[in-house]
Every structure is written in C-alpha cells, then in structure tokens.
N, C-alpha and C. Protein backbone atom coordinates (compact mmCIF):
# COMPACT_ATOMS: atom_id res chain seq x y z
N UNK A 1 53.34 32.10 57.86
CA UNK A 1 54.54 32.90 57.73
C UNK A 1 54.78 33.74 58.98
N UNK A 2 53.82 34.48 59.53
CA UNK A 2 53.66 35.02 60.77
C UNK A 2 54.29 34.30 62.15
N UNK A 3 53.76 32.73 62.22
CA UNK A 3 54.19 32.22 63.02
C UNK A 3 56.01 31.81 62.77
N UNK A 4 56.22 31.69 62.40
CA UNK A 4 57.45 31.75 61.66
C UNK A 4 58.88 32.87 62.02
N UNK A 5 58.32 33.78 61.71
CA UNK A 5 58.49 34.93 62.47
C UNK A 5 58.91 35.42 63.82
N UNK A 6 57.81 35.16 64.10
CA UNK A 6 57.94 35.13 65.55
C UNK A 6 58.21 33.99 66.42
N UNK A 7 58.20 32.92 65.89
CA UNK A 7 58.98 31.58 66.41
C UNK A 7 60.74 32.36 66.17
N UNK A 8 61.31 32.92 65.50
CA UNK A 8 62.80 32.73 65.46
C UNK A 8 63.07 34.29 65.73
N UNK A 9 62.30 35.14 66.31
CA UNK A 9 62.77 36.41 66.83
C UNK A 9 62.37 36.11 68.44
N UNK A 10 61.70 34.98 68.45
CA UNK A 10 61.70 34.25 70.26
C UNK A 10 62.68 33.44 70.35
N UNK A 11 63.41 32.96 69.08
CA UNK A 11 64.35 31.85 69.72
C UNK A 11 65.72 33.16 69.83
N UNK A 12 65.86 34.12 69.00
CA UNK A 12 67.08 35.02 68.76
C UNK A 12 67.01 35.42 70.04
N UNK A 13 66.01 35.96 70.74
CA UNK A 13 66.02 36.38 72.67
C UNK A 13 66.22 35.71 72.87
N UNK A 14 66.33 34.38 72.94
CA UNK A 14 66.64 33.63 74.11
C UNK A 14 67.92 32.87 73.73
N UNK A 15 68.07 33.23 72.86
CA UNK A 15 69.48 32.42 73.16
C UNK A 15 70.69 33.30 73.20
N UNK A 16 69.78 34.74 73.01
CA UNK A 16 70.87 35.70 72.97
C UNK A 16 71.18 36.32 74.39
N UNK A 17 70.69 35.22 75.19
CA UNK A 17 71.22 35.57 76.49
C UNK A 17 72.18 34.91 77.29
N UNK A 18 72.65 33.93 76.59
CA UNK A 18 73.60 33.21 76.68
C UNK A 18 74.80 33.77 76.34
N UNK A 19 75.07 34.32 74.89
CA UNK A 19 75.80 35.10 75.22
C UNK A 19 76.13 36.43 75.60
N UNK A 20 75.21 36.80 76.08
CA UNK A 20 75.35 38.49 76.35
C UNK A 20 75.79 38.26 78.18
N UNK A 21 75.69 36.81 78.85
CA UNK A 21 76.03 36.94 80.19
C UNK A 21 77.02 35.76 80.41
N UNK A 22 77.79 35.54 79.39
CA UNK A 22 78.44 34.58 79.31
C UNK A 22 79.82 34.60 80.50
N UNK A 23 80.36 33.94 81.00
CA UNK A 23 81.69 34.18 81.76
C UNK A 23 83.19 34.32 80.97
N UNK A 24 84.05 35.52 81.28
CA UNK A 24 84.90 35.58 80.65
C UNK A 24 85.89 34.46 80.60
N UNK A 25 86.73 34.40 79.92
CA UNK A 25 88.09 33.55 79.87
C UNK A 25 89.22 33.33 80.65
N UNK A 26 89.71 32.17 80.79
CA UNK A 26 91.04 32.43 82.18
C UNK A 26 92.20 32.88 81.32
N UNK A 27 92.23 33.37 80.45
CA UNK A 27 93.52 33.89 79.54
C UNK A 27 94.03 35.62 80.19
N UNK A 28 94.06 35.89 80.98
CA UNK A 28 94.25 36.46 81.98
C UNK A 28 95.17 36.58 82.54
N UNK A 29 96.44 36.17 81.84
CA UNK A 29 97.82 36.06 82.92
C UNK A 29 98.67 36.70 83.09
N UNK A 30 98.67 38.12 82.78
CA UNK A 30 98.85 39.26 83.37
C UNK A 30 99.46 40.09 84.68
N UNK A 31 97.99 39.16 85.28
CA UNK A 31 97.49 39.77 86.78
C UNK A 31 97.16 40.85 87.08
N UNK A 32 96.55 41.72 86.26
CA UNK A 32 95.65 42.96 85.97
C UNK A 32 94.39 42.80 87.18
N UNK A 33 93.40 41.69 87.11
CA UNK A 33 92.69 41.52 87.54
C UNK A 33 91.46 41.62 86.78
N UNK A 34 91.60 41.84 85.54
CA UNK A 34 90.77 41.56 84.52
C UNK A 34 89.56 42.05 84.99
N UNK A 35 87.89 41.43 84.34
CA UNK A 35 86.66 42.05 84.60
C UNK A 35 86.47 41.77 85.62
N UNK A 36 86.77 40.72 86.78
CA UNK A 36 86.54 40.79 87.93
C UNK A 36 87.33 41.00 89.49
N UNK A 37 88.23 41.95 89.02
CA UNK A 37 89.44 42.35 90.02
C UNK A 37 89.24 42.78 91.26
N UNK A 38 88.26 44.01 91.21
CA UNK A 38 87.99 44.75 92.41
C UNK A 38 86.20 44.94 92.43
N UNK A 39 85.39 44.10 92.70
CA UNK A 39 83.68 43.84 92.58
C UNK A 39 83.60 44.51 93.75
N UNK A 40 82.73 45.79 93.86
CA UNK A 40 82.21 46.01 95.07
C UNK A 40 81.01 45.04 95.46
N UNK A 41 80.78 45.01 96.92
CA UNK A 41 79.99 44.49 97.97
C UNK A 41 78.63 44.27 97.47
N UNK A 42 77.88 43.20 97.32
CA UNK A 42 76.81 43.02 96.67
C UNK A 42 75.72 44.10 97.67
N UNK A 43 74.70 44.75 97.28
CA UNK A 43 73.60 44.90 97.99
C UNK A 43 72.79 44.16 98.90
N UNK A 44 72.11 44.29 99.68
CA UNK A 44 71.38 43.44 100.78
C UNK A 44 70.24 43.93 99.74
N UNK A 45 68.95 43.11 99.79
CA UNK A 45 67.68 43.04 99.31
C UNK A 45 66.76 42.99 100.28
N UNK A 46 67.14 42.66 101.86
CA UNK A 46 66.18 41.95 102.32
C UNK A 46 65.12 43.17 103.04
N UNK A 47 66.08 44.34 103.03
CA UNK A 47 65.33 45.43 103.97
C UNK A 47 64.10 45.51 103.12
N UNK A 48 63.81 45.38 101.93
CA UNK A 48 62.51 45.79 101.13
C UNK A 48 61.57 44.70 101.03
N UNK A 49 61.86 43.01 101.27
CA UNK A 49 61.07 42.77 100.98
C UNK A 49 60.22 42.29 101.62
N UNK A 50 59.09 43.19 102.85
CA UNK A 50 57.79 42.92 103.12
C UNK A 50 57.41 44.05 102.09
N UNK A 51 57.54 45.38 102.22
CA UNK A 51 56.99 45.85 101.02
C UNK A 51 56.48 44.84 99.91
N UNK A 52 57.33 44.11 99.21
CA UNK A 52 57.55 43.72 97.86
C UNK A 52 56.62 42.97 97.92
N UNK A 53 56.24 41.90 99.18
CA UNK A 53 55.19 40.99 99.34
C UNK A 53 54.21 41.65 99.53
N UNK A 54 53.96 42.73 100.25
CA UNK A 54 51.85 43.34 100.81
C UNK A 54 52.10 43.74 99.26
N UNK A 55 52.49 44.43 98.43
CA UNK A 55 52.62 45.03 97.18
C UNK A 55 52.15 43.82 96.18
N UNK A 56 52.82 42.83 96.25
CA UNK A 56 52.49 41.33 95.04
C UNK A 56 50.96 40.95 96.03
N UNK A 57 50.73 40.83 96.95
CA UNK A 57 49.62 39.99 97.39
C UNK A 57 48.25 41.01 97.10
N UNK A 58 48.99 42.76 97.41
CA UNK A 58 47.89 43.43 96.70
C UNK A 58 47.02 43.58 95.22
N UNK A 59 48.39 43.62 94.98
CA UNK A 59 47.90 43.01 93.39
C UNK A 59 47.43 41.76 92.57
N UNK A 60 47.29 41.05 93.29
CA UNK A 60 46.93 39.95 93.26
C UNK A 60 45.79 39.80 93.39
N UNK A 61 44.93 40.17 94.34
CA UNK A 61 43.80 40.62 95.20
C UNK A 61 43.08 41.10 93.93
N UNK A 62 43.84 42.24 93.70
CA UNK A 62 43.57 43.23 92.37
C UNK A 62 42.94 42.33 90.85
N UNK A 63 43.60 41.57 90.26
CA UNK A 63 43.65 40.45 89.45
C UNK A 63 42.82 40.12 89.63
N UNK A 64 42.61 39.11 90.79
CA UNK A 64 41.71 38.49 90.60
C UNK A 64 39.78 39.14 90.92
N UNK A 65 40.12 40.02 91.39
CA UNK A 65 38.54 40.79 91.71
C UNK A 65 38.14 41.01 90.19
N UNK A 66 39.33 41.92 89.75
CA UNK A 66 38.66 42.24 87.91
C UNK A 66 38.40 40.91 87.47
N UNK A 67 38.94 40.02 87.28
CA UNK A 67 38.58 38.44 86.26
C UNK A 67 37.32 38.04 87.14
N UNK A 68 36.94 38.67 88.26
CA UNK A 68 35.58 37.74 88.81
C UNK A 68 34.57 38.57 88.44
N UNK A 69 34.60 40.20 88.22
CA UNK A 69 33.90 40.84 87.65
C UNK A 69 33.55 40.67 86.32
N UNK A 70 34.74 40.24 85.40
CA UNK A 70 34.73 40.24 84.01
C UNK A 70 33.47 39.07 83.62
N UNK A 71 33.80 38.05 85.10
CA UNK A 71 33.13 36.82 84.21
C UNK A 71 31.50 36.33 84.71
C-alpha cells in the first residue's frame, strides 16, 4: 500500500510540471502583448561559473573521501 502511495504522489510531481510551465495560447488578438510583451534581458551566467566548478569538484573530493572512510 505504501508503495502505492508513493508511486502516484511521484507520478502527480511530475506530471505536474507540464502543466505548471506550459506555453500560453495564440488567442491573443488584441495586441496587448499578452504574457510575453515586454521580457527583460536574460541574465549572463557565465561570470560565476569557475566558482560553480572548484565548488562541485570540491565537493566531490568531499563525497568521495567520506564513502572511502565509511568503507
């Protein structure tokens, strides 16, 4: 029963992301500009990521020292 459970509160996440990022409709004819009229300028990512890498490779490092200790 347990498995059960949690088999269909894993399928309710995941499919509930389909619609929660779904694309709106072209019924739009207006010319308002609807949800995507005026989108500001995406962010750049790239300035951060050597951080992001010495940070993942540190931890990593990390991981695996404890599991060689553990075993």
């Amino acid at each position: 029963m347990k498995n059960i459970i949690k088999f269909s509160l894993l399928a309710v996440f995941m499919f509930s992301d389909f619609v929660m990022f779904a694309d709106p409709g072209d019924d739009d004819n207006n010319g308002g500009g609807g949800l995507e009229g005026s989108d500001p300028a995406p962010a750049p990512i790239n300035g951060k990521l050597i951080i992001l890498l010495v940070l993942g490779v540190i931890f990593a490092f990390y991981k695996i020292k404890s599991a060689l200790k553990k075993a």
